[in-house]
PDB file of N, CA and C in Angstrom:
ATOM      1  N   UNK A   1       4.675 -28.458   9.799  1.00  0.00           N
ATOM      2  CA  UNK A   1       5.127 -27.250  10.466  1.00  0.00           C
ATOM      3  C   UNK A   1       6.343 -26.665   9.745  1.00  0.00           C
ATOM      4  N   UNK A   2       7.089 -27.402   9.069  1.00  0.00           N
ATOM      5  CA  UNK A   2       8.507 -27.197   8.442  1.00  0.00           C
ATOM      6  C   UNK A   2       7.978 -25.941   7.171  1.00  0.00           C
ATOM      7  N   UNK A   3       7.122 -26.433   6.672  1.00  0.00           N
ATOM      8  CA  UNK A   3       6.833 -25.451   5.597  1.00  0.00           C
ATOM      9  C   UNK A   3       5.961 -23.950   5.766  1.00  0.00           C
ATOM     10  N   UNK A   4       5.318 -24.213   7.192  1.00  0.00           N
ATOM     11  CA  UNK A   4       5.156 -22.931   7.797  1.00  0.00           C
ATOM     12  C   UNK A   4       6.348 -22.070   8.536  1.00  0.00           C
ATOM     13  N   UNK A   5       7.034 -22.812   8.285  1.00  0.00           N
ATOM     14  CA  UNK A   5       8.493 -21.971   8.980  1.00  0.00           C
ATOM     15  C   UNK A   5       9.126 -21.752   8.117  1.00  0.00           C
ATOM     16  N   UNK A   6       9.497 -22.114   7.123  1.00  0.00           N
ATOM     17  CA  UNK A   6      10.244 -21.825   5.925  1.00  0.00           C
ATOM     18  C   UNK A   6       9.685 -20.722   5.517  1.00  0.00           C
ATOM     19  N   UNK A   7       8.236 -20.539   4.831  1.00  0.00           N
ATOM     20  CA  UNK A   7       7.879 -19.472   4.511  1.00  0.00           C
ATOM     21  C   UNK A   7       7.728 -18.213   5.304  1.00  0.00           C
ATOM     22  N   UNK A   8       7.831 -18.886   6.542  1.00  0.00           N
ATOM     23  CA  UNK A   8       8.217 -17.460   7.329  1.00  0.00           C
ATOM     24  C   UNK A   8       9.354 -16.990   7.093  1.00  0.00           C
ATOM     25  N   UNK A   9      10.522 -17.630   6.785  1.00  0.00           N
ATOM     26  CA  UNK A   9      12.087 -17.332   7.035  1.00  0.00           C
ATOM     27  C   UNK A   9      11.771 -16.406   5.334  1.00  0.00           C
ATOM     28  N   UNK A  10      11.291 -17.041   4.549  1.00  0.00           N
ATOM     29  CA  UNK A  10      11.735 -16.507   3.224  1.00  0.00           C
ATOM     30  C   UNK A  10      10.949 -14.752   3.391  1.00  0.00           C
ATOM     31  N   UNK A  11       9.897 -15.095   3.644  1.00  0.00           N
ATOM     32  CA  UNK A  11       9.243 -13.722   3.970  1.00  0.00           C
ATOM     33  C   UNK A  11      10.089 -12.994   4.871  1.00  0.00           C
ATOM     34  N   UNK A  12      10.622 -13.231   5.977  1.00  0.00           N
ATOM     35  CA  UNK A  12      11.510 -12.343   6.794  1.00  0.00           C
ATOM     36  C   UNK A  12      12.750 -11.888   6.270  1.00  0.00           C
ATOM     37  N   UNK A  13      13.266 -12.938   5.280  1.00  0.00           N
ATOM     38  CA  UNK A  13      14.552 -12.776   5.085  1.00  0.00           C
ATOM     39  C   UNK A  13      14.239 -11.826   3.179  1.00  0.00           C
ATOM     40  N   UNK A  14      13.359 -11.515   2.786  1.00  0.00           N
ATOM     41  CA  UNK A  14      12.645 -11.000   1.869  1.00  0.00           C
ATOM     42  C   UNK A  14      12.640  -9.190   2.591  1.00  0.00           C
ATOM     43  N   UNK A  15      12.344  -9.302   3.537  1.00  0.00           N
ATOM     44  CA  UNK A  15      11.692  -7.846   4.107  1.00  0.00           C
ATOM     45  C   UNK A  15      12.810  -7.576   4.772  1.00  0.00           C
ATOM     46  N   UNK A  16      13.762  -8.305   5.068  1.00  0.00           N
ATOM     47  CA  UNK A  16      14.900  -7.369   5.770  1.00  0.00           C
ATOM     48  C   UNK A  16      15.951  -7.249   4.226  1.00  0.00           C
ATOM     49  N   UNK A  17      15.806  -7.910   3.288  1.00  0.00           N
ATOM     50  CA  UNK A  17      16.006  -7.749   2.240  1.00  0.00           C
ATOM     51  C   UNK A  17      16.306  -6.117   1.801  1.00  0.00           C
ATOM     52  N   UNK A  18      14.694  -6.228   1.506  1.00  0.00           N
ATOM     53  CA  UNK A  18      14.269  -4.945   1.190  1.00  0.00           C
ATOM     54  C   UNK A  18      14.751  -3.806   1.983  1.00  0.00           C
ATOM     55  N   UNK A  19      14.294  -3.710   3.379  1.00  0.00           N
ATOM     56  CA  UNK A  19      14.597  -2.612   4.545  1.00  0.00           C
ATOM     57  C   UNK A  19      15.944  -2.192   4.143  1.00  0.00           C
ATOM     58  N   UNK A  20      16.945  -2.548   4.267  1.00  0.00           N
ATOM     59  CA  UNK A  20      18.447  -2.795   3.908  1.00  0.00           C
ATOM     60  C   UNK A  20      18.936  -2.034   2.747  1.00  0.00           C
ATOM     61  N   UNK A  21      18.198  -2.192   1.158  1.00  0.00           N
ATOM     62  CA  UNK A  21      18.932  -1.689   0.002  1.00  0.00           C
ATOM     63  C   UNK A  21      17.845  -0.825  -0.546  1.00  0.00           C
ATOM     64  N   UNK A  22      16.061  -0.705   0.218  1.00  0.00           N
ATOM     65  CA  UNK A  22      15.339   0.451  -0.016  1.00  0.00           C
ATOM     66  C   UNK A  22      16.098   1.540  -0.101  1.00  0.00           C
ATOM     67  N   UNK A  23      15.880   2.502  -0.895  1.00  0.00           N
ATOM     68  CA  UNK A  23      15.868   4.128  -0.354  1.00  0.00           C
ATOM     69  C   UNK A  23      14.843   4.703  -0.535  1.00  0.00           C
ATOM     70  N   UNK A  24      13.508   4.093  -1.220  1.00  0.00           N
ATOM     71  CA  UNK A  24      12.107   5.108  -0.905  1.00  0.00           C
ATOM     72  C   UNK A  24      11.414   4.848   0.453  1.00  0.00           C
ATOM     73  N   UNK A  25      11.076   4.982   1.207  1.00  0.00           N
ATOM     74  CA  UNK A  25      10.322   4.986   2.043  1.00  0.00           C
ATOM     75  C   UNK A  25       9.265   4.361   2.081  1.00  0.00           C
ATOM     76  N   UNK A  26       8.648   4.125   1.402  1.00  0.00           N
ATOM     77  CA  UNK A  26       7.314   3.474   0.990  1.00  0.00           C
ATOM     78  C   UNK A  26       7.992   2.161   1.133  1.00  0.00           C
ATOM     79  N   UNK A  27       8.940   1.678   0.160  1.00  0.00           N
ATOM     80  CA  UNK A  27       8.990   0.666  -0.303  1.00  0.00           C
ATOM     81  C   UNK A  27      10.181  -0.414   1.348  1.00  0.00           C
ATOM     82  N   UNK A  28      10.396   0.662   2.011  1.00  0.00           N
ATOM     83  CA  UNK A  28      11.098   0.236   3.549  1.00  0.00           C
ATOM     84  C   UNK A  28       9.715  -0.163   4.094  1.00  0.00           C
ATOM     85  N   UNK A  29       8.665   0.786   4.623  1.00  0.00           N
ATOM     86  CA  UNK A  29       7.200   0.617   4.841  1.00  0.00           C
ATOM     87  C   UNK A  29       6.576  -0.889   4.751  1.00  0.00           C
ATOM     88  N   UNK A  30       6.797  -0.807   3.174  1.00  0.00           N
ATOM     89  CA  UNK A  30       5.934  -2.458   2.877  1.00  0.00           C
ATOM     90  C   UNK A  30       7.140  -3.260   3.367  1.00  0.00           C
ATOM     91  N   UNK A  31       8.285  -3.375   3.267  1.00  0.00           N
ATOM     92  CA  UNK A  31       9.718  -4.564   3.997  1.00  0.00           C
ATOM     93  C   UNK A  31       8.958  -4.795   5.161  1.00  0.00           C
ATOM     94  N   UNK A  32       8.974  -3.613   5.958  1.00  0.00           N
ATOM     95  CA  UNK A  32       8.377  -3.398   7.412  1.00  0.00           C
ATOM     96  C   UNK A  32       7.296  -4.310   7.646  1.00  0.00           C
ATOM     97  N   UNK A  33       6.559  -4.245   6.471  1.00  0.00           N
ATOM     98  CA  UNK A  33       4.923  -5.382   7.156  1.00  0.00           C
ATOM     99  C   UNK A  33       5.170  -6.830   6.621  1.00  0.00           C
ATOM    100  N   UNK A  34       6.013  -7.138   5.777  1.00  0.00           N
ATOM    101  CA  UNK A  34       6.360  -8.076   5.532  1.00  0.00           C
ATOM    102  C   UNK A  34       7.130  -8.867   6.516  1.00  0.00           C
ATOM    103  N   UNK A  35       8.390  -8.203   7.248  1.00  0.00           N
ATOM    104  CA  UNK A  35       9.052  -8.784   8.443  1.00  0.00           C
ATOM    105  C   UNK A  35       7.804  -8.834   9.691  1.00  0.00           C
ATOM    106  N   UNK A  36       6.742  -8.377   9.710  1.00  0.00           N
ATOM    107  CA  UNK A  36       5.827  -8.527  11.002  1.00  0.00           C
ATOM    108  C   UNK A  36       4.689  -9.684  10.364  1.00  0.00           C
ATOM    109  N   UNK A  37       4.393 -10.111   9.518  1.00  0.00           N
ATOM    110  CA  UNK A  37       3.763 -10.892   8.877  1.00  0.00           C
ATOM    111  C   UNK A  37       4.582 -12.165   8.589  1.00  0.00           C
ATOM    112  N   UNK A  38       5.757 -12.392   9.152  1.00  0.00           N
ATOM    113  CA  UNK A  38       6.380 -13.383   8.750  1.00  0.00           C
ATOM    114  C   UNK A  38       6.671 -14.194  10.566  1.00  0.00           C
ATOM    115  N   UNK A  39       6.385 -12.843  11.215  1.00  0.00           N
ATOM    116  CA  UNK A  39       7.106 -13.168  12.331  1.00  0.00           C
ATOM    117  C   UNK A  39       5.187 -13.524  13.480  1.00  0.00           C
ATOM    118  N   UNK A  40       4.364 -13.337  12.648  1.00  0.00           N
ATOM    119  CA  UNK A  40       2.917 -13.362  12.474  1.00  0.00           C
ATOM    120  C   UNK A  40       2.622 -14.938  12.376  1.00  0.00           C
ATOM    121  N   UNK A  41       2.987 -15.555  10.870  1.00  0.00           N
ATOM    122  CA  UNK A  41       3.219 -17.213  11.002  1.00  0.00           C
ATOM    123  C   UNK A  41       3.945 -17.612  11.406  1.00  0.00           C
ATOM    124  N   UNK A  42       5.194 -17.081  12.495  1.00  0.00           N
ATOM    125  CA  UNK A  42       5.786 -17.881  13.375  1.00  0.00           C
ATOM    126  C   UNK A  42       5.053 -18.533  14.577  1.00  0.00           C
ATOM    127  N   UNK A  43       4.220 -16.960  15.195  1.00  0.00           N
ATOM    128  CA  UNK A  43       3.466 -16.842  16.602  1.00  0.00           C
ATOM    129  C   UNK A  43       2.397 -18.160  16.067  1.00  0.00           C
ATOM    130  N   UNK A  44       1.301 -18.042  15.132  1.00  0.00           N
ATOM    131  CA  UNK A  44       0.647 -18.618  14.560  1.00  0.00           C
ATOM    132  C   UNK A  44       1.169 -20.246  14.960  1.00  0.00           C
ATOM    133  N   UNK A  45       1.851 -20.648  14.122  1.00  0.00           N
ATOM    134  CA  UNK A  45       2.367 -21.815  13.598  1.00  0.00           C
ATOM    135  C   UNK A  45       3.443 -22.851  14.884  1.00  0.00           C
ATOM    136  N   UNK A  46       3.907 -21.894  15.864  1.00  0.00           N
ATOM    137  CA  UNK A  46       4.018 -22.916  17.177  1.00  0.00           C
ATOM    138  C   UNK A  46       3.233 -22.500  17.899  1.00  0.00           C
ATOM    139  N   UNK A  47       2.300 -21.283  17.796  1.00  0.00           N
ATOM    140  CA  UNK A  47       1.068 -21.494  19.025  1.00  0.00           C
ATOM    141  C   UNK A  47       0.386 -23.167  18.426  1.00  0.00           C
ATOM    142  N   UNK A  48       0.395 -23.630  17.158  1.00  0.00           N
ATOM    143  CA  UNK A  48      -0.555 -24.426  16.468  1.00  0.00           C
ATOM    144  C   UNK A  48       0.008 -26.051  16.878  1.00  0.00           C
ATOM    145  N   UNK A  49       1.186 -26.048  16.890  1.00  0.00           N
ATOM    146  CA  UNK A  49       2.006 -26.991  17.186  1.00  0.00           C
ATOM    147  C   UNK A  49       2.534 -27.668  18.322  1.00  0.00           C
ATOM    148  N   UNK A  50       3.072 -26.607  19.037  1.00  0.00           N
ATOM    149  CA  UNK A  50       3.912 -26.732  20.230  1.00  0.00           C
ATOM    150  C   UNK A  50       2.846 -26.575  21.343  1.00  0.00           C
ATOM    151  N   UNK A  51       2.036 -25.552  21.739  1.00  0.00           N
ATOM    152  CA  UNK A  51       0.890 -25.279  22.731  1.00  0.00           C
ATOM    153  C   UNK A  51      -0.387 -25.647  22.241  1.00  0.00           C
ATOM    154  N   UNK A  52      -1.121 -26.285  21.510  1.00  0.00           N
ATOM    155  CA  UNK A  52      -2.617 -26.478  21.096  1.00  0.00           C
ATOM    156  C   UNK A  52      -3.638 -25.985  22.347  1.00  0.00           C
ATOM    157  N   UNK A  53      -3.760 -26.418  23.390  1.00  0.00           N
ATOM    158  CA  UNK A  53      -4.990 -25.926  24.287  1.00  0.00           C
ATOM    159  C   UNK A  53      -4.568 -24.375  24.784  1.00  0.00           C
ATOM    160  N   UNK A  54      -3.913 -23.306  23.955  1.00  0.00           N
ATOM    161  CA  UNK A  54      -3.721 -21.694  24.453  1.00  0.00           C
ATOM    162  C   UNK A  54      -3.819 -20.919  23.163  1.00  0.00           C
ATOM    163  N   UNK A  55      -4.191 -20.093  23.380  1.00  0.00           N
ATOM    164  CA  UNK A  55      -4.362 -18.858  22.458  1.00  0.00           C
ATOM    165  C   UNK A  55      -3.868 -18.109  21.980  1.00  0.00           C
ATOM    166  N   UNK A  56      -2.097 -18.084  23.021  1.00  0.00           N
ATOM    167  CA  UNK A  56      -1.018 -17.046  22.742  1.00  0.00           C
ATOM    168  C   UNK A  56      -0.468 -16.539  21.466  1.00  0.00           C
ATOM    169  N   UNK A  57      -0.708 -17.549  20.734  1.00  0.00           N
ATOM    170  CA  UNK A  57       0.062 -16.886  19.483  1.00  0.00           C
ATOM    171  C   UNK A  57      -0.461 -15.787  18.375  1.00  0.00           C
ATOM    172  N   UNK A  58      -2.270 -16.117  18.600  1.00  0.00           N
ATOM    173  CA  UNK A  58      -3.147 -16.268  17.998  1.00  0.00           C
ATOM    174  C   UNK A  58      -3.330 -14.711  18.464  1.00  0.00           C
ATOM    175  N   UNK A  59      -2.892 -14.551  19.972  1.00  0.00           N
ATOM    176  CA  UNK A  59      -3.489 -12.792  19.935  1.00  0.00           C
ATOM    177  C   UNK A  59      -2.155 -11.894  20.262  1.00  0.00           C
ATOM    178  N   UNK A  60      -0.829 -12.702  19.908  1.00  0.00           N
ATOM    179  CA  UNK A  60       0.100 -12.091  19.730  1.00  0.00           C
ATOM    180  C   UNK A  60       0.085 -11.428  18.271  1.00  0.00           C
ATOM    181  N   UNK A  61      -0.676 -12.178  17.334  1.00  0.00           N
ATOM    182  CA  UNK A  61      -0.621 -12.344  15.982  1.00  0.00           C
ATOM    183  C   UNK A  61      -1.399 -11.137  15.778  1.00  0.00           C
ATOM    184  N   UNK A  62      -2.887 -11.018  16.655  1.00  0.00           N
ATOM    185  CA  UNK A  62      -3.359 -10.076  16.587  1.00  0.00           C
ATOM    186  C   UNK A  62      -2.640  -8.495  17.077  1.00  0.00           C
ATOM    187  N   UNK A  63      -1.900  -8.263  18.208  1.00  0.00           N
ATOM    188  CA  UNK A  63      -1.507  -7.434  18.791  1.00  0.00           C
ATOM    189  C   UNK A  63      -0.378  -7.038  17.986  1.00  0.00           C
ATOM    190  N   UNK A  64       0.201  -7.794  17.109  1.00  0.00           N
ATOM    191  CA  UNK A  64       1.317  -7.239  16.064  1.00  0.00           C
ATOM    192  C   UNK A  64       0.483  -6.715  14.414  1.00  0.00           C
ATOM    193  N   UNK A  65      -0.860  -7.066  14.813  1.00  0.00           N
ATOM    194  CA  UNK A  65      -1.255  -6.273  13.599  1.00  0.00           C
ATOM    195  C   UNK A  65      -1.521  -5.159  13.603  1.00  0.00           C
ATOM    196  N   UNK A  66      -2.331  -4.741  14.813  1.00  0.00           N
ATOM    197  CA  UNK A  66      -2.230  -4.099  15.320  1.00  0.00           C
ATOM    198  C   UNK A  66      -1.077  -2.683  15.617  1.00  0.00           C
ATOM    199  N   UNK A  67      -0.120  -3.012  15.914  1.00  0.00           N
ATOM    200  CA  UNK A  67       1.121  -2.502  15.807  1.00  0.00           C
ATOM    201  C   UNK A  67       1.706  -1.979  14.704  1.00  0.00           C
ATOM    202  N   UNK A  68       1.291  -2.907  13.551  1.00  0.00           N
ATOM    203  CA  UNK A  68       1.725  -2.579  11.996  1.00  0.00           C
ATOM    204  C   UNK A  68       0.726  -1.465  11.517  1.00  0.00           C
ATOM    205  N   UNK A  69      -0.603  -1.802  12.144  1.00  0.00           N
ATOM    206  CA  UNK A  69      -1.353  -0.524  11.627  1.00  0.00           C
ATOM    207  C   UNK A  69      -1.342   1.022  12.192  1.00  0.00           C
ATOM    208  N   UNK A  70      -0.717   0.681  12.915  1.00  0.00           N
ATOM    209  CA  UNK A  70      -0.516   2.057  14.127  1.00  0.00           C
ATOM    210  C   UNK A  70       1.009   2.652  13.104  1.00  0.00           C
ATOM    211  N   UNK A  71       2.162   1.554  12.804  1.00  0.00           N
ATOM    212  CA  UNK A  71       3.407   1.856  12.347  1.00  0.00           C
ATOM    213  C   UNK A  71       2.916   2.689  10.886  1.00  0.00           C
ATOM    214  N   UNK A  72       2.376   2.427  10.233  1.00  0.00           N
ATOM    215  CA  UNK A  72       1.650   2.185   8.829  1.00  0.00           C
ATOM    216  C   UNK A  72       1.405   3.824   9.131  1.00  0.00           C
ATOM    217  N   UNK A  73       0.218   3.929   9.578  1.00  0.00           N
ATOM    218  CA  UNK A  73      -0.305   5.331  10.090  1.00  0.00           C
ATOM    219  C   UNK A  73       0.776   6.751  10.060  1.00  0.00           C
ATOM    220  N   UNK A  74       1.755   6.502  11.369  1.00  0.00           N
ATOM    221  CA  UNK A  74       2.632   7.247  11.455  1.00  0.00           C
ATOM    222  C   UNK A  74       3.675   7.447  10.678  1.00  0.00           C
ATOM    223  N   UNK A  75       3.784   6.413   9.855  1.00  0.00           N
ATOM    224  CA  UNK A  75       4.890   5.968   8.738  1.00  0.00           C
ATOM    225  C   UNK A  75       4.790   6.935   7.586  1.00  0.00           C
ATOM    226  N   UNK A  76       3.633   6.845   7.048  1.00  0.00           N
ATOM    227  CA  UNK A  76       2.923   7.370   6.040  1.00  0.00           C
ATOM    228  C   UNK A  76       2.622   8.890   6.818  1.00  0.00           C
ATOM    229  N   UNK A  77       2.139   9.729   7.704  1.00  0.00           N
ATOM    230  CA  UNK A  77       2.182  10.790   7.671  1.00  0.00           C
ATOM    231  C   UNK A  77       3.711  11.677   7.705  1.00  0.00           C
ATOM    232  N   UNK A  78       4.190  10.392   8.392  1.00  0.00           N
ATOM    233  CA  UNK A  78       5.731  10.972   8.043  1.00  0.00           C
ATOM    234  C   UNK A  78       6.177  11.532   6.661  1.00  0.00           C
ATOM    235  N   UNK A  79       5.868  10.457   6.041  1.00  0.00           N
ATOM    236  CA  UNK A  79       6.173  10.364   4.233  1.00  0.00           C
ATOM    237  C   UNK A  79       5.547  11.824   3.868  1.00  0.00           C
ATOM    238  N   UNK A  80       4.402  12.357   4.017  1.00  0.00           N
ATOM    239  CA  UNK A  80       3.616  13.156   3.783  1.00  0.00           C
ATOM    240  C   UNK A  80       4.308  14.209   3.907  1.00  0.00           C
ATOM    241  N   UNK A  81       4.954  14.669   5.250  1.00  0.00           N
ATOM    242  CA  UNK A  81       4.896  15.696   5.602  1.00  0.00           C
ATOM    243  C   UNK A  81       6.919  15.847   5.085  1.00  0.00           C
ATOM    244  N   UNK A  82       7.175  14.863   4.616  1.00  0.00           N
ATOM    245  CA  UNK A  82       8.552  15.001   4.405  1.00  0.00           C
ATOM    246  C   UNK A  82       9.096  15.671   2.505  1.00  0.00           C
ATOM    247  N   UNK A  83       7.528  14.718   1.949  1.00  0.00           N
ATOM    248  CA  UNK A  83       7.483  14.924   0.558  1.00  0.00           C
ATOM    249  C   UNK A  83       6.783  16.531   0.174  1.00  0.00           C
ATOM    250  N   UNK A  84       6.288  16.993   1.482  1.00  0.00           N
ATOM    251  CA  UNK A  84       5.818  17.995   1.588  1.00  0.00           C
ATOM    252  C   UNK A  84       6.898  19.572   1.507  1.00  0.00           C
ATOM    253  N   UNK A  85       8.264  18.638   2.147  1.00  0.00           N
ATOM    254  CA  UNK A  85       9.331  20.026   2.620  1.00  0.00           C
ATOM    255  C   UNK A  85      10.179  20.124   1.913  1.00  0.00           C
ATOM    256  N   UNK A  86      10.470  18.420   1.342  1.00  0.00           N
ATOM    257  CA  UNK A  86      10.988  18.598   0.346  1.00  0.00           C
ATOM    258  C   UNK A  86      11.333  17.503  -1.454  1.00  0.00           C
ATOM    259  N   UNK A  87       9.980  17.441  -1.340  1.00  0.00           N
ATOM    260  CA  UNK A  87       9.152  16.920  -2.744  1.00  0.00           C
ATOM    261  C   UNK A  87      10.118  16.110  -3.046  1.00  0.00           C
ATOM    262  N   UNK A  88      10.221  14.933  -2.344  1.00  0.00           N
ATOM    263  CA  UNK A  88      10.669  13.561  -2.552  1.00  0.00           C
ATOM    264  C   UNK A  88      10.681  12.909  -1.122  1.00  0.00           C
ATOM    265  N   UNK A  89      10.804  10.906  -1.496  1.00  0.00           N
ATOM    266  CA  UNK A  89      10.189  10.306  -0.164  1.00  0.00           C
ATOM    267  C   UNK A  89      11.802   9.741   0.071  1.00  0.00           C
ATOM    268  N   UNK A  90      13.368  10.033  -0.644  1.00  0.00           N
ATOM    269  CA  UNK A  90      14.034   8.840  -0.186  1.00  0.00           C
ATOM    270  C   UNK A  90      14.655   9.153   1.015  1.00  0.00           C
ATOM    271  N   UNK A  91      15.003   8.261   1.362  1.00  0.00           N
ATOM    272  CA  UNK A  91      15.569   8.260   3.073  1.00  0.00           C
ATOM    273  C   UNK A  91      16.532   8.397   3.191  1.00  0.00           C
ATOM    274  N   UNK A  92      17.530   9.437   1.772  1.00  0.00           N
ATOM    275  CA  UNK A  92      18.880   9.917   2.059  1.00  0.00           C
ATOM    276  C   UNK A  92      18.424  11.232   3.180  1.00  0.00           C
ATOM    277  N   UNK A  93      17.414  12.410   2.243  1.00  0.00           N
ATOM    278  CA  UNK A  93      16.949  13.300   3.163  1.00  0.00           C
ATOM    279  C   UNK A  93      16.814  13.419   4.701  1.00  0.00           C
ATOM    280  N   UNK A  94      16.739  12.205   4.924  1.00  0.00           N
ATOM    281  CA  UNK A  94      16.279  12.117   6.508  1.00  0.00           C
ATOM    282  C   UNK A  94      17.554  12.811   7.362  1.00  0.00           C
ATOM    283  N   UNK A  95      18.582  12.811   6.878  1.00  0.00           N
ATOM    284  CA  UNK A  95      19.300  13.212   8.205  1.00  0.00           C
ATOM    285  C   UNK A  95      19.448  14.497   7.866  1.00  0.00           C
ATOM    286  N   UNK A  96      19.050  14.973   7.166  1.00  0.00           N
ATOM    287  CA  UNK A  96      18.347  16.619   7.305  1.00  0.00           C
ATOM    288  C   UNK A  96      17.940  17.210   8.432  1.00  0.00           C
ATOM    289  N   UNK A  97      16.879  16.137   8.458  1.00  0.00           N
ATOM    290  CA  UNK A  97      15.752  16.473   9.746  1.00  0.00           C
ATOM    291  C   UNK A  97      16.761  16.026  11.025  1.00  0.00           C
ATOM    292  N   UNK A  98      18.550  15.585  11.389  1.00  0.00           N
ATOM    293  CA  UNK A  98      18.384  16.013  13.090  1.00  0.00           C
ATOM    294  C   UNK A  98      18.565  17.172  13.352  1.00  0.00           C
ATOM    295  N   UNK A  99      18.500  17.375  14.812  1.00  0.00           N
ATOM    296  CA  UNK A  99      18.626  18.291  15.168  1.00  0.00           C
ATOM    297  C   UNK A  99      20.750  19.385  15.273  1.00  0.00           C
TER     298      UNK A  99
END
């Protein structure tokens, strides 16, 4: 179990990495699925351990993919419509857009 947790930590601590000193957008995006994929073999790996006769982790695991693909979606039309106004993706621009 130790080495399914480790590689979760390195993957999490990898994607908040990234999130942190990104400035393209895209490249915050992929941090983003990396910290839910890490936190993915957590649910995984003590549903596997700690609870054996339940399922919880297994459709938490699912319901956060879920989530990432929905994030992914909106993420990316964001990107679209931003590179659209003003033909670049970095996330200094963004505070353009408050109100």
């Amino acid at each position: 179990m130790f080495y399914y947790l480790a590689l979760a930590a390195i993957l999490f601590s990898i994607g908040m990495f990234g999130v942190l000193t990104r400035r393209n957008t895209i490249g915050i995006l992929m941090s983003l699925e990396l910290m839910f994929n890490a936190a993915n073999i957590n649910f995984v790996a003590f549903n596997r351990y700690i609870i054996t006769e339940s399922m919880a982790g297994q459709l938490f695991a699912i319901f956060i993919i879920v989530v990432a693909a929905a994030e992914a979606t909106v993420g990316l039309a964001i990107v679209l419509l931003v590179y659209r106004n003003w033909k670049g993706i970095d996330s200094d621009n963004y505070s353009v857009m408050k109100w």
